[in-house]
C-alpha atoms as a PDB file:
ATOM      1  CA  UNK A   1     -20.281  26.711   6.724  1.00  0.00           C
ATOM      2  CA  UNK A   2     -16.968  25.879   7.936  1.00  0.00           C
ATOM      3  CA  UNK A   3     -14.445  26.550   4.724  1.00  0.00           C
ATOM      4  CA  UNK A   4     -13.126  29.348   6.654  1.00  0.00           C
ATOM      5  CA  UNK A   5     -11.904  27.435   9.295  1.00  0.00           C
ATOM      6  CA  UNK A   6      -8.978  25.131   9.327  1.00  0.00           C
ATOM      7  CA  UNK A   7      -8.844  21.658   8.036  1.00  0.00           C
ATOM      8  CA  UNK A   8      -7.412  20.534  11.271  1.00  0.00           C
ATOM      9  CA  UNK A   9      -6.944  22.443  14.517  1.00  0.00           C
ATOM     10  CA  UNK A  10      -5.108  21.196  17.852  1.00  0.00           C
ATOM     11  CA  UNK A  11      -6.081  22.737  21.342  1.00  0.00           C
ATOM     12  CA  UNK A  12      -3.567  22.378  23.725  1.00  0.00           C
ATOM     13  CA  UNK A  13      -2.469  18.762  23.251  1.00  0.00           C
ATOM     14  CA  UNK A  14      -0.569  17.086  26.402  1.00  0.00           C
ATOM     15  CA  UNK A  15       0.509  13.857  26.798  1.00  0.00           C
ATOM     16  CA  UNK A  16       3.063  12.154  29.725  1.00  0.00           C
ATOM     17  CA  UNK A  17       4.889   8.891  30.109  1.00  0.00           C
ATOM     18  CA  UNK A  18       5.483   8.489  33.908  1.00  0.00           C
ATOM     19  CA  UNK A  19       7.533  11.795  34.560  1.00  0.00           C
ATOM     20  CA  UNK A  20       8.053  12.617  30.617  1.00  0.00           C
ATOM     21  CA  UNK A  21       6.311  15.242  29.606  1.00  0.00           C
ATOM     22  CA  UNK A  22       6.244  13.587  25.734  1.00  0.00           C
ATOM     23  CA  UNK A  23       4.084  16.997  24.241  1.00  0.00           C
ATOM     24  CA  UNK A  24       3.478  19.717  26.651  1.00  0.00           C
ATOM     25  CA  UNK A  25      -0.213  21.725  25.969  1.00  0.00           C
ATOM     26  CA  UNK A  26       1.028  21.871  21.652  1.00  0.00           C
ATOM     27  CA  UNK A  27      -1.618  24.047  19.726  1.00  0.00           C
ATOM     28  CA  UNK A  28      -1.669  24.108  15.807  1.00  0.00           C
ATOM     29  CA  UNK A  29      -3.368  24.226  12.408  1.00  0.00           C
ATOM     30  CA  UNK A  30      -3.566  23.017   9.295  1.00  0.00           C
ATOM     31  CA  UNK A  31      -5.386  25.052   6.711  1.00  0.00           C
ATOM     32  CA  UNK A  32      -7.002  23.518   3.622  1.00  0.00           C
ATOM     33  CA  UNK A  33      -5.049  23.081   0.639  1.00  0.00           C
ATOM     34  CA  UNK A  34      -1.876  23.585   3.165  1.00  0.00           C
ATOM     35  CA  UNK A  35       1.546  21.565   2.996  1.00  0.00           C
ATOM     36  CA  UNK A  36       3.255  22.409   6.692  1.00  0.00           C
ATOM     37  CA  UNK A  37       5.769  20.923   8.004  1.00  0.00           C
ATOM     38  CA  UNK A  38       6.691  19.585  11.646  1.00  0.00           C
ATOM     39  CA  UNK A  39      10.638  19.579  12.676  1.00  0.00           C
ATOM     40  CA  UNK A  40      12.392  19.018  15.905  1.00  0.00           C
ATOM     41  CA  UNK A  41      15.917  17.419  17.321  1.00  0.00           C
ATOM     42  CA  UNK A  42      14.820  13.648  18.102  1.00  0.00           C
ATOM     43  CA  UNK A  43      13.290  13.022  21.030  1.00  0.00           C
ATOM     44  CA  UNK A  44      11.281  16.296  20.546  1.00  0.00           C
ATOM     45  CA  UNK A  45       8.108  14.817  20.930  1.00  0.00           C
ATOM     46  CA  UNK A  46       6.670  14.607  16.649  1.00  0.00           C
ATOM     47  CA  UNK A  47       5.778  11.030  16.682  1.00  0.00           C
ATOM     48  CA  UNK A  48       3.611  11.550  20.441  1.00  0.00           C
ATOM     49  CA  UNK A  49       1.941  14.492  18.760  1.00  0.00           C
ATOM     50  CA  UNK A  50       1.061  12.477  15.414  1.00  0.00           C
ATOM     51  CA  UNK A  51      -0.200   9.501  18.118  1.00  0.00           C
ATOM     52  CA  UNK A  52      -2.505  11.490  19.700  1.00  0.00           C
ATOM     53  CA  UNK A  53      -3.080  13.325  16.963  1.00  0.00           C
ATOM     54  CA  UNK A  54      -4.750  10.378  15.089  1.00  0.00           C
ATOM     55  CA  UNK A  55      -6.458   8.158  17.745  1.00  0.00           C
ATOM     56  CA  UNK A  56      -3.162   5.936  18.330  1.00  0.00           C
ATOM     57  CA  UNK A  57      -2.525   6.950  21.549  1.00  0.00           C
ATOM     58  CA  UNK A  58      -4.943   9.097  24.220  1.00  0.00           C
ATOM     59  CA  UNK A  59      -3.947  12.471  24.995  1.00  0.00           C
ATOM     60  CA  UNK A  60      -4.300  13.632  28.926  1.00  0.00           C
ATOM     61  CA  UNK A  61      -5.316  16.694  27.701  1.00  0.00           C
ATOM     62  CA  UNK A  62      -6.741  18.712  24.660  1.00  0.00           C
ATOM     63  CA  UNK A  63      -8.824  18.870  21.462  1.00  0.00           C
ATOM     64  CA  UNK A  64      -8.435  17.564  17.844  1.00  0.00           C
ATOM     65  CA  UNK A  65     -10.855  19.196  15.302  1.00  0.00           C
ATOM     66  CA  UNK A  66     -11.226  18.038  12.219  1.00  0.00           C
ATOM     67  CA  UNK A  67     -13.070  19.677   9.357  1.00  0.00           C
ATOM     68  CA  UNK A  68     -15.419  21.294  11.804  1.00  0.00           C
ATOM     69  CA  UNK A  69     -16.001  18.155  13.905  1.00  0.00           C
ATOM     70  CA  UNK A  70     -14.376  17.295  17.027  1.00  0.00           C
ATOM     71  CA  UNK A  71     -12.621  13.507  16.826  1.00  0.00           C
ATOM     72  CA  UNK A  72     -10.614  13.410  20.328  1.00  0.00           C
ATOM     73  CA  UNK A  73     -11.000  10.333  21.229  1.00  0.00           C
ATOM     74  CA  UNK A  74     -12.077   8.745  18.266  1.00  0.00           C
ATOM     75  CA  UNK A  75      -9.675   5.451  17.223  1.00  0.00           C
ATOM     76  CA  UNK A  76      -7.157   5.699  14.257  1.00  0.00           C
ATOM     77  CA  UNK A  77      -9.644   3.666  11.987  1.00  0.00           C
ATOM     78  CA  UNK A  78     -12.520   5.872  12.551  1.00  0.00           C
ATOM     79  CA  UNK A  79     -10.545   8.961  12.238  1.00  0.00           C
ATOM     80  CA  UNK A  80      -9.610   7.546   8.348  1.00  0.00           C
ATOM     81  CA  UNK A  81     -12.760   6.041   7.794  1.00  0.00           C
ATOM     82  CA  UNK A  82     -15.166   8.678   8.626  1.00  0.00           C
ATOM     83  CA  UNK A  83     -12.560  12.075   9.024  1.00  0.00           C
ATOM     84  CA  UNK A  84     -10.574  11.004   5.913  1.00  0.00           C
ATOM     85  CA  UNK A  85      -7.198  11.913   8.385  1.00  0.00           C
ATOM     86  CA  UNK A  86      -5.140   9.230   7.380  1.00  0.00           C
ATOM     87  CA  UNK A  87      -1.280   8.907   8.864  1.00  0.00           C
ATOM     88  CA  UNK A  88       1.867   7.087   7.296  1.00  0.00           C
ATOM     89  CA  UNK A  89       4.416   5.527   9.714  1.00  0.00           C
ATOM     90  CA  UNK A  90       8.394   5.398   9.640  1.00  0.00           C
ATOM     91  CA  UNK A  91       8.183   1.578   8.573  1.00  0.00           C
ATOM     92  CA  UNK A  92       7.010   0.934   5.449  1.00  0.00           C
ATOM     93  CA  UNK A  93       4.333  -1.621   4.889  1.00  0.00           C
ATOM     94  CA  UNK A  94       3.042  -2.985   1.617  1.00  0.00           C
ATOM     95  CA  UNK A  95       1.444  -6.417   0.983  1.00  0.00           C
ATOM     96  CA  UNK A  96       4.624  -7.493  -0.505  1.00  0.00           C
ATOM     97  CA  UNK A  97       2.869 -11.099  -2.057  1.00  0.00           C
ATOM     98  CA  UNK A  98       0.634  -8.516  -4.409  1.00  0.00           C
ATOM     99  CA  UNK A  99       1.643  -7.044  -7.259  1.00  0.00           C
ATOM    100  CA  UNK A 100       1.608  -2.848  -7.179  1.00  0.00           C
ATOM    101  CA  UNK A 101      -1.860  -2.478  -8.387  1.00  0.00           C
ATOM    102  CA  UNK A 102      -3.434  -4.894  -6.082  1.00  0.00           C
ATOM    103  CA  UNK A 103      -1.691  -3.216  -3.445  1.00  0.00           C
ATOM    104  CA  UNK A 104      -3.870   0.090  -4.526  1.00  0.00           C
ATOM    105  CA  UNK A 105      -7.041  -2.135  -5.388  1.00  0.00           C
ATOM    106  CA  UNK A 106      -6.689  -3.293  -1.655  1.00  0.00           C
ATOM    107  CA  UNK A 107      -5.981  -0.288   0.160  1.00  0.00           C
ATOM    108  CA  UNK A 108      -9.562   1.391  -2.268  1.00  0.00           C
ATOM    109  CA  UNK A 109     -11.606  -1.474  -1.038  1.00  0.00           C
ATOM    110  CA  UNK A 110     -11.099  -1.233   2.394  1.00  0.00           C
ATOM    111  CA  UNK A 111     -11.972   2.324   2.621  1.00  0.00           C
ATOM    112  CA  UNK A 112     -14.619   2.233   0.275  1.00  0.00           C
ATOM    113  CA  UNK A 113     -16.519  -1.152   0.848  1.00  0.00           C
ATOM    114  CA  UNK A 114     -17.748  -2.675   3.652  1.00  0.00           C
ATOM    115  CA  UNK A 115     -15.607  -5.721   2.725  1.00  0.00           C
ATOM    116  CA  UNK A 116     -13.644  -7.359   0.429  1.00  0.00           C
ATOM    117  CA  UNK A 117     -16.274 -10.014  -0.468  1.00  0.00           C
ATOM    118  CA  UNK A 118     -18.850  -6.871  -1.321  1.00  0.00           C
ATOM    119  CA  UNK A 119     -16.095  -5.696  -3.700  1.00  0.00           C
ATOM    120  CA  UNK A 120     -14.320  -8.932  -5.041  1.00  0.00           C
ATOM    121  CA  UNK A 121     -17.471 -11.155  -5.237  1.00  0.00           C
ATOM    122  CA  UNK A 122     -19.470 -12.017  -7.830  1.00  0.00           C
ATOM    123  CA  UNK A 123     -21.954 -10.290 -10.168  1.00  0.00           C
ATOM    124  CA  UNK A 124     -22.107  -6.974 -11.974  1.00  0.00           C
ATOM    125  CA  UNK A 125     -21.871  -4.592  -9.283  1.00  0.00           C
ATOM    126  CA  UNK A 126     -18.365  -6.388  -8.036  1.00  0.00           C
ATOM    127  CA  UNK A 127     -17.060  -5.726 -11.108  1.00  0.00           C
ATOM    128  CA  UNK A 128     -17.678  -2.221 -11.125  1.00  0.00           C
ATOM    129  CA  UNK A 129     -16.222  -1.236  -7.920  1.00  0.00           C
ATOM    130  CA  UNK A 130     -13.125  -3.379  -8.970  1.00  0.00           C
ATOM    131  CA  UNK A 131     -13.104  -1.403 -12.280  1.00  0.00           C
ATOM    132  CA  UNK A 132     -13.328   1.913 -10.640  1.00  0.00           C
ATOM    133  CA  UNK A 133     -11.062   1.042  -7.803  1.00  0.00           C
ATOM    134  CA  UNK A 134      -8.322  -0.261 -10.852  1.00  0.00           C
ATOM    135  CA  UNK A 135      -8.835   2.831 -12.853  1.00  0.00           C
ATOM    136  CA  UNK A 136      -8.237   4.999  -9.716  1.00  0.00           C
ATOM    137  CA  UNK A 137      -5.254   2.774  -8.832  1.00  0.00           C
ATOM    138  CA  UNK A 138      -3.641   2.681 -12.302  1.00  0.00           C
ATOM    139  CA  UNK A 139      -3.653   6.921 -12.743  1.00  0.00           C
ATOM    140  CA  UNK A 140      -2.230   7.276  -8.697  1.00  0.00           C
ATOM    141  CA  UNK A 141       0.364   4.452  -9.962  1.00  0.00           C
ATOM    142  CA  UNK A 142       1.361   6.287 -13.149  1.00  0.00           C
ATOM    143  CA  UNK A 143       1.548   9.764 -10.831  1.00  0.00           C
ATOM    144  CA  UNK A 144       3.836   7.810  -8.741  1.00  0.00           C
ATOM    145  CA  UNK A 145       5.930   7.121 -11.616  1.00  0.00           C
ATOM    146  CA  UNK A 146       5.644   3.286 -11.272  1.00  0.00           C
ATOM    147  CA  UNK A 147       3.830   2.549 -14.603  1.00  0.00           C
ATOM    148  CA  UNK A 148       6.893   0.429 -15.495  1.00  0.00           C
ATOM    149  CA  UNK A 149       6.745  -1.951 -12.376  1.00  0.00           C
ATOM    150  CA  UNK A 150       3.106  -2.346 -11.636  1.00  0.00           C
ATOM    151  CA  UNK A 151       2.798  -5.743 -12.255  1.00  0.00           C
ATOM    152  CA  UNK A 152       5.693  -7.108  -9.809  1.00  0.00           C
ATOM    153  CA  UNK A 153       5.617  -7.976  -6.702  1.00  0.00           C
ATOM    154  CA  UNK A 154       5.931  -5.134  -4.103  1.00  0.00           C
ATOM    155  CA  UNK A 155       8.751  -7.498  -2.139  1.00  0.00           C
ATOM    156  CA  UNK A 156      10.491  -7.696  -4.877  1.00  0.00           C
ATOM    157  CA  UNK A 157      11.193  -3.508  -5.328  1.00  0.00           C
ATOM    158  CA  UNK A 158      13.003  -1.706  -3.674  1.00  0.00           C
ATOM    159  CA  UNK A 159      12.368   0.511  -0.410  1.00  0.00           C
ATOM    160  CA  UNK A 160      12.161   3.571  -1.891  1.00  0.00           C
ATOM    161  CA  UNK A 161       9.697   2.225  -4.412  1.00  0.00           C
ATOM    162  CA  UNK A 162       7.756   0.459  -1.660  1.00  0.00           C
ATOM    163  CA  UNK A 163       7.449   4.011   0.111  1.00  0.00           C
ATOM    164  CA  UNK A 164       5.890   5.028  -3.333  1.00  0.00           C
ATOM    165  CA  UNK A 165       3.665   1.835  -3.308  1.00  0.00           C
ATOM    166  CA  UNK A 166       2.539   3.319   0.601  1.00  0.00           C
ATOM    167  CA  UNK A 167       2.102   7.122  -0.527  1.00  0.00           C
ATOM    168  CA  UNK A 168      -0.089   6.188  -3.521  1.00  0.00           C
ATOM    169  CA  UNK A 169      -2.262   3.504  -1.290  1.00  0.00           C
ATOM    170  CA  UNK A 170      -3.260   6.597   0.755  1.00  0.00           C
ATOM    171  CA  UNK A 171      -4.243   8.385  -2.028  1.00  0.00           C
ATOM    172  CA  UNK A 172      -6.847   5.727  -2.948  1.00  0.00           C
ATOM    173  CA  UNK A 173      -9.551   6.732  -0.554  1.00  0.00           C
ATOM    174  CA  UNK A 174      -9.562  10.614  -1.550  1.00  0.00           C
ATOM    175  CA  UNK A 175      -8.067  11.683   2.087  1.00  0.00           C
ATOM    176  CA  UNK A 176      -8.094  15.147   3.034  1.00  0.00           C
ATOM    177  CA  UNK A 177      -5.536  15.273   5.119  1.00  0.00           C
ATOM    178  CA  UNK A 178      -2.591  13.011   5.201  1.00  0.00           C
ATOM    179  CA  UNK A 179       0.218  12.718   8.085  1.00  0.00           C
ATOM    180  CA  UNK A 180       3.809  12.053   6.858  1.00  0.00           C
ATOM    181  CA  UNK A 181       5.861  10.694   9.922  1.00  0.00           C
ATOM    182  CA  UNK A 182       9.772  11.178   7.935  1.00  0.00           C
ATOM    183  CA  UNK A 183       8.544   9.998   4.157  1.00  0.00           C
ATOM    184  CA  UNK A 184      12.392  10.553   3.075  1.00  0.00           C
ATOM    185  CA  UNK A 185      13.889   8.428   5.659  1.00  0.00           C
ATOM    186  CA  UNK A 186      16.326   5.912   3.792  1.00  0.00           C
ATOM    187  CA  UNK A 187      15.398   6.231   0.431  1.00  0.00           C
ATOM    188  CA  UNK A 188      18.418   7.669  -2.380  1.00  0.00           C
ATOM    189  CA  UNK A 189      17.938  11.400  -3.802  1.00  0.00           C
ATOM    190  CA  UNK A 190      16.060  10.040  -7.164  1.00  0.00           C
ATOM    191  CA  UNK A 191      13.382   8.691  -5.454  1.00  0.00           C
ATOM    192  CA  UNK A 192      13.280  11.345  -2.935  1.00  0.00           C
ATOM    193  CA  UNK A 193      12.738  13.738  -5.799  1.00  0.00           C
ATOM    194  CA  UNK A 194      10.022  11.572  -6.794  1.00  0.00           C
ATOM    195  CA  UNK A 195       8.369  11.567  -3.471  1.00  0.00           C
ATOM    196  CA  UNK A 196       7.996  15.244  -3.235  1.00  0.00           C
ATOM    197  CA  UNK A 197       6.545  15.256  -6.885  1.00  0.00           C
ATOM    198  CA  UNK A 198       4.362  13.147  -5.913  1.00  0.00           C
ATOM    199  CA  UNK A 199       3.121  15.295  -2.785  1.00  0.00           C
ATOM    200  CA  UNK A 200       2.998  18.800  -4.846  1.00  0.00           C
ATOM    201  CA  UNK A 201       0.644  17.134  -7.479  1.00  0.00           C
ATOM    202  CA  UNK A 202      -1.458  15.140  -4.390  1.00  0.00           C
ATOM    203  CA  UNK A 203      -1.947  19.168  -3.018  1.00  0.00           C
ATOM    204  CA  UNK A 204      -2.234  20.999  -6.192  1.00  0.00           C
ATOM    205  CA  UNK A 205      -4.463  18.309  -8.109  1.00  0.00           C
ATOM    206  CA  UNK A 206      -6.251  16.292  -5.538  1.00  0.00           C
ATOM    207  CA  UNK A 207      -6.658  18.812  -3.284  1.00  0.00           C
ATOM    208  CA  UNK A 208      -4.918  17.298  -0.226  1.00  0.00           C
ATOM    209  CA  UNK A 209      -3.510  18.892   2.924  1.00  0.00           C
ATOM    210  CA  UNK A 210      -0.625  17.379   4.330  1.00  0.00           C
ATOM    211  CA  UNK A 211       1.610  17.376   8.010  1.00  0.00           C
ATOM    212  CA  UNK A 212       4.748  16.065   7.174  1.00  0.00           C
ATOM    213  CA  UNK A 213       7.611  14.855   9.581  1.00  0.00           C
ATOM    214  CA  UNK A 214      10.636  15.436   8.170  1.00  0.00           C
ATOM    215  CA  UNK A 215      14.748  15.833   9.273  1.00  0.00           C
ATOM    216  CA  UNK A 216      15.444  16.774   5.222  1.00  0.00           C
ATOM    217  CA  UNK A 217      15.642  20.117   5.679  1.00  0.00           C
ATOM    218  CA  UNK A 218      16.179  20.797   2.249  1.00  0.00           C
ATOM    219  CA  UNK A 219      12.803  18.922   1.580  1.00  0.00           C
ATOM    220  CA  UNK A 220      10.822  21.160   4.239  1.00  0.00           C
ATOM    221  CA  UNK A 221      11.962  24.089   2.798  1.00  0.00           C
ATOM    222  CA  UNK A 222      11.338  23.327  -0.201  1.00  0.00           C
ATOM    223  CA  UNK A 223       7.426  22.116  -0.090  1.00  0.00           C
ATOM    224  CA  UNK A 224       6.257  23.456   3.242  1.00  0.00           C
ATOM    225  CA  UNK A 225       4.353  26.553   3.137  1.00  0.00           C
ATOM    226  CA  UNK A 226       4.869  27.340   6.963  1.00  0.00           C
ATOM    227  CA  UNK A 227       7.243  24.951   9.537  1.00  0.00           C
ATOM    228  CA  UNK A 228       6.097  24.426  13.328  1.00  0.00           C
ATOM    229  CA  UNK A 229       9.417  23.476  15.613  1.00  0.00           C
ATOM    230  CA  UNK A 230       9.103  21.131  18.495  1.00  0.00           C
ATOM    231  CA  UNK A 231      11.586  21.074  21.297  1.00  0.00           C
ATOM    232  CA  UNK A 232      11.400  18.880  24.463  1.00  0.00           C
ATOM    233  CA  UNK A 233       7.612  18.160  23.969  1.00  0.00           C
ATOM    234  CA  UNK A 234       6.319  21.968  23.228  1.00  0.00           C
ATOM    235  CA  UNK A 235       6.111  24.258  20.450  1.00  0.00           C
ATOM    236  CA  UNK A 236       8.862  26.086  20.055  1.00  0.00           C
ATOM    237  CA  UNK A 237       8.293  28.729  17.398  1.00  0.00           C
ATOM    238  CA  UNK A 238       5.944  28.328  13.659  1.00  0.00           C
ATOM    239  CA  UNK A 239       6.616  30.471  10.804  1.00  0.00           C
ATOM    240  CA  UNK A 240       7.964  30.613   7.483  1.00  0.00           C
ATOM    241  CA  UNK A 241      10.673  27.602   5.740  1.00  0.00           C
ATOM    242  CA  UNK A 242      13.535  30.506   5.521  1.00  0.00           C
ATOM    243  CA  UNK A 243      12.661  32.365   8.452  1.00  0.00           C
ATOM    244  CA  UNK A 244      12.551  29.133  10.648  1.00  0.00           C
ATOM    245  CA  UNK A 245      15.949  27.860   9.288  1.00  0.00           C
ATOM    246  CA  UNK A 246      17.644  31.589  10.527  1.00  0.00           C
ATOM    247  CA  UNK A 247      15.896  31.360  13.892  1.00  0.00           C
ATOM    248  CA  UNK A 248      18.487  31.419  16.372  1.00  0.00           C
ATOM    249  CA  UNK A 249      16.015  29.500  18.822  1.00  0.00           C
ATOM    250  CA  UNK A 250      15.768  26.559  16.446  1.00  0.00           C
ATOM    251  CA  UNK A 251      19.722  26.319  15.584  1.00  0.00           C
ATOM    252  CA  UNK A 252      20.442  26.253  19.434  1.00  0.00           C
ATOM    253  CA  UNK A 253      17.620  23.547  20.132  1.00  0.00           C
ATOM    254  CA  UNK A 254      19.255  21.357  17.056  1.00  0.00           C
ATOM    255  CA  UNK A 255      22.855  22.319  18.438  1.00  0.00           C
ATOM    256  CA  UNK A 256      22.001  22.405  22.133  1.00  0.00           C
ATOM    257  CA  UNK A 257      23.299  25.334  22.128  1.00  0.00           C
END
């Protein structure tokens, strides 16, 4: 049995551009049912760790574990596919021709199906993995609180909304653990509020972990159970939301002294 260990645990994770040192032998966790939180000054090195992290980029050294299993190495689709590890990015993308449900129908089908002939094809068994993928789609869509626009065109809202559009598409596939690279980058306070509502129920109802990337320290605090700091490519300190924001280490490596 492996319940009692973590969801996700990093070994020592290194990884250089030329002479940058980009992360510098970074070890963490995630436990199950866990929201943390990863902050840093730009430049710190978040983005490299999520990379390597996730089979985007190869790590000179270390270990990912994931739910017991070891996946270094293994490429960013197989590490969704297979490890149900799936990673957002600071761009948004949505199939912007499709309306919001399709977008979910999509994003189901791909994880799900081997293709999207075997799910949008002909004949009764088509129709049931479309049904089940819609009825999936349509309560993620309503959690997302975008009942009211489901039928338009994801180019046509705005970018907050498409953020929304990208949050619930990950949802689709029953993930265990999702990576938020700065999911409140851009978007107004409304739909920022909606964003972390949208996270709290994805942890308390779905039962999703998450890693989220985030400058809003307001928003760290407030749904992050534990913060890890970077700084300069290494882990700087890990701990509690308010004890992390008093650390005099952190305020000098976001003030530079």
């Amino acid at each position: 049995m492996t319940s009692h260990l973590p969801l996700l645990e990093i070994k020592n994770l290194s990884k250089s551009y030329g002479a940058v040192k980009a992360v510098n032998d970074v070890s963490i966790h995630i436990d199950r049912g866990e929201i943390a939180g990863l902050i840093g000054p730009n430049g710190s090195g978040k983005s490299t760790f999520f990379d390597c992290s996730t089979g985007l980029a190869k790590p000179d050294t270390g270990t990912v574990v994931l739910d017991g299993q070891d996946i270094t190495g293994w490429s960013l689709n197989r590490i969704a596919r297979e490890g149900r590890m799936l990673r957002s990015f600071q761009k948004t993308v949505t199939f912007r021709s499709l309306d919001v449900e399709e977008n979910l129908v999509i994003a189901g089908q791909m994880f799900t199906f081997p293709s999207i002939t075997s799910t949008f094809g002909l004949g009764k068994m088509s129709r049931q993995r479309v049904g089940g993928l819609r009825e999936r789609a349509r309560d993620l869509i309503k959690m997302a609180g975008l009942w009211d626009v489901r039928h338009q065109p994801a180019g046509n809202l705005s970018g907050g909304q498409q953020k929304l559009i990208q949050f619930a598409s990950m949802l689709m596939p029953e993930p265990k653990l999702i990576l938020l690279d700065e999911p409140m980058a851009g978007i107004n306070p409304k739909i920022i509020e909606r964003v972390v509502d949208t996270i709290r129920y994805a942890n308390k109802s779905l039962g999703v972990s998450f890693l989220v990337i985030e400058h809003n320290i307001d928003v760290v605090t407030s749904i992050c159970q534990r913060v890890i700091v970077l700084d300069q490519g290494a882990k700087l300190v890990e701990g509690l939301p308010g004890d992390i924001i008093q650390d005099q280490r952190v305020r000098e490596a976001y003030l530079g002294g």
